[in-house]
C-alpha atoms as a PDB file:
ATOM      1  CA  UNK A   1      14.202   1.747   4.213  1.00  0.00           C
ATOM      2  CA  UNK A   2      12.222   4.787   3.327  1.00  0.00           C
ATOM      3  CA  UNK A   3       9.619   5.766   5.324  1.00  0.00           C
ATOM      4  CA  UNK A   4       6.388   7.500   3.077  1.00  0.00           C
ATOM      5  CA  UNK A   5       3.885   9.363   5.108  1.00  0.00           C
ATOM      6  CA  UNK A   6      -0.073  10.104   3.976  1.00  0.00           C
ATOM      7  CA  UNK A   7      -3.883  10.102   4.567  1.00  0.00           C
ATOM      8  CA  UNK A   8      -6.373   8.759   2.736  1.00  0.00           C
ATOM      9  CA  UNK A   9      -9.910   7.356   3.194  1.00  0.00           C
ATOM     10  CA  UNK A  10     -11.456   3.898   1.971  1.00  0.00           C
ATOM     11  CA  UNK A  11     -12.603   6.537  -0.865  1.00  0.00           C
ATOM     12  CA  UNK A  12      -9.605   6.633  -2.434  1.00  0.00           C
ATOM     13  CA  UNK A  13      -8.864   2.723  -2.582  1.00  0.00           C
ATOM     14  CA  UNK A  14      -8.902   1.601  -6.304  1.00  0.00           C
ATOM     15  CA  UNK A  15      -8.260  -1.952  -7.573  1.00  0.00           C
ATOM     16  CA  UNK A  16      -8.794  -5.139  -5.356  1.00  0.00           C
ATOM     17  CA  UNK A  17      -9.360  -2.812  -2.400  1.00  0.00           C
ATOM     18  CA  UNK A  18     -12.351  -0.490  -4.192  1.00  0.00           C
ATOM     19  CA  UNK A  19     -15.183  -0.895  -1.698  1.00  0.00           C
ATOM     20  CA  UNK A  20     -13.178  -2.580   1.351  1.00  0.00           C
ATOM     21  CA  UNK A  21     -12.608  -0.733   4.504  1.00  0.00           C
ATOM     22  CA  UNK A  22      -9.759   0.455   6.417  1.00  0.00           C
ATOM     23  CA  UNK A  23      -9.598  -1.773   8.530  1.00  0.00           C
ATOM     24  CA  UNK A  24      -9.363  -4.822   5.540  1.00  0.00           C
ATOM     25  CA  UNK A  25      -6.098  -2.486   4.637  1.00  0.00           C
ATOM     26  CA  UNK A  26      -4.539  -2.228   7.818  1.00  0.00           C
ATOM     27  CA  UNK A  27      -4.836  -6.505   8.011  1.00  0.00           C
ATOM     28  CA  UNK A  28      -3.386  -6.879   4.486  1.00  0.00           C
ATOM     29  CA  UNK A  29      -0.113  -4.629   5.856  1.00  0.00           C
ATOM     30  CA  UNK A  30       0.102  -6.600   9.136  1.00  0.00           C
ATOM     31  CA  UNK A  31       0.357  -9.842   7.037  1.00  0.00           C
ATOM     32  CA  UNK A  32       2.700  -8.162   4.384  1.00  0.00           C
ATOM     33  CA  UNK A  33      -0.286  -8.699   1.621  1.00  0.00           C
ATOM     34  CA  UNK A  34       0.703  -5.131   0.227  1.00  0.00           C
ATOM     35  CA  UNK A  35       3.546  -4.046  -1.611  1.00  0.00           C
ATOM     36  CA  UNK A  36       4.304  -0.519  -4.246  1.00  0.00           C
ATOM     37  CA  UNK A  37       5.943  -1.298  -7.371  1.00  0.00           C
ATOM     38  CA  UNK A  38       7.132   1.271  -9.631  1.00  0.00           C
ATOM     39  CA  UNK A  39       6.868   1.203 -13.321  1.00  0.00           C
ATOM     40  CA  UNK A  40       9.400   2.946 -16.015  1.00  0.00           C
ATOM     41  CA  UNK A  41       9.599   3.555 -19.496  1.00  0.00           C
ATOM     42  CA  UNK A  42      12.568   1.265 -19.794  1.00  0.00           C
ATOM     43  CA  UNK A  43      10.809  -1.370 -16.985  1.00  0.00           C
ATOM     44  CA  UNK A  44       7.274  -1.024 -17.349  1.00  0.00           C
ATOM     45  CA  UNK A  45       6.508  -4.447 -15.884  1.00  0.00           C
ATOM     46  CA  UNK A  46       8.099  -2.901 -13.128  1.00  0.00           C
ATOM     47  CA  UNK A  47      11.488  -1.821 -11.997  1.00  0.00           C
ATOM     48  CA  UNK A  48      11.691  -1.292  -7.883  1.00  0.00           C
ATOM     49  CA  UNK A  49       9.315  -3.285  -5.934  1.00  0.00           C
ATOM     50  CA  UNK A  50       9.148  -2.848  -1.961  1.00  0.00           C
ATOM     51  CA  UNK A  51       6.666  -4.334   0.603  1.00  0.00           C
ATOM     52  CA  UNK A  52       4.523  -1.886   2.726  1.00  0.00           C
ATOM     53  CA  UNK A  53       4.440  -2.512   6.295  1.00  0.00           C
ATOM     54  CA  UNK A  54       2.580  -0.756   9.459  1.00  0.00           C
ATOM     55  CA  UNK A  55       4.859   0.789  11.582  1.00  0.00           C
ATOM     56  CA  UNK A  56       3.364   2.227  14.837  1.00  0.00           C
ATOM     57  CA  UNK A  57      -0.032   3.145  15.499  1.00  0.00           C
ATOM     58  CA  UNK A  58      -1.723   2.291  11.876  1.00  0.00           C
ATOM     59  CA  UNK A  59      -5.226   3.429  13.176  1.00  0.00           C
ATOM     60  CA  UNK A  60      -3.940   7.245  12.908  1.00  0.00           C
END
């Protein structure tokens, strides 16, 4: 798998997460409720989709 580091606030949640808070993220990736999915030119309903999981300490 690849491992994708990063911080961000509850600011910068967009979509069906604008407004939660952290904490509503961090329960959606401990129940595998989020996922990335990558959109092309030649795929752009999608092309590589991976679920996003919380590995270690997700409150850091």
């Amino acid at each position: 798998g690849v491992t994708i580091e990063g911080n961000f606030t509850a600011s910068d949640f967009e979509g069906s997460m604008k407004g939660k808070a952290l904490s509503d993220l961090q329960s959606a990736m401990s129940t595998n409720g989020t996922y990335v999915n990558i959109h092309t030119s030649d795929h752009p309903d999608g092309e590589i989709r991976g679920q996003i999981k919380v590995k270690g300490n997700a409150t850091q």
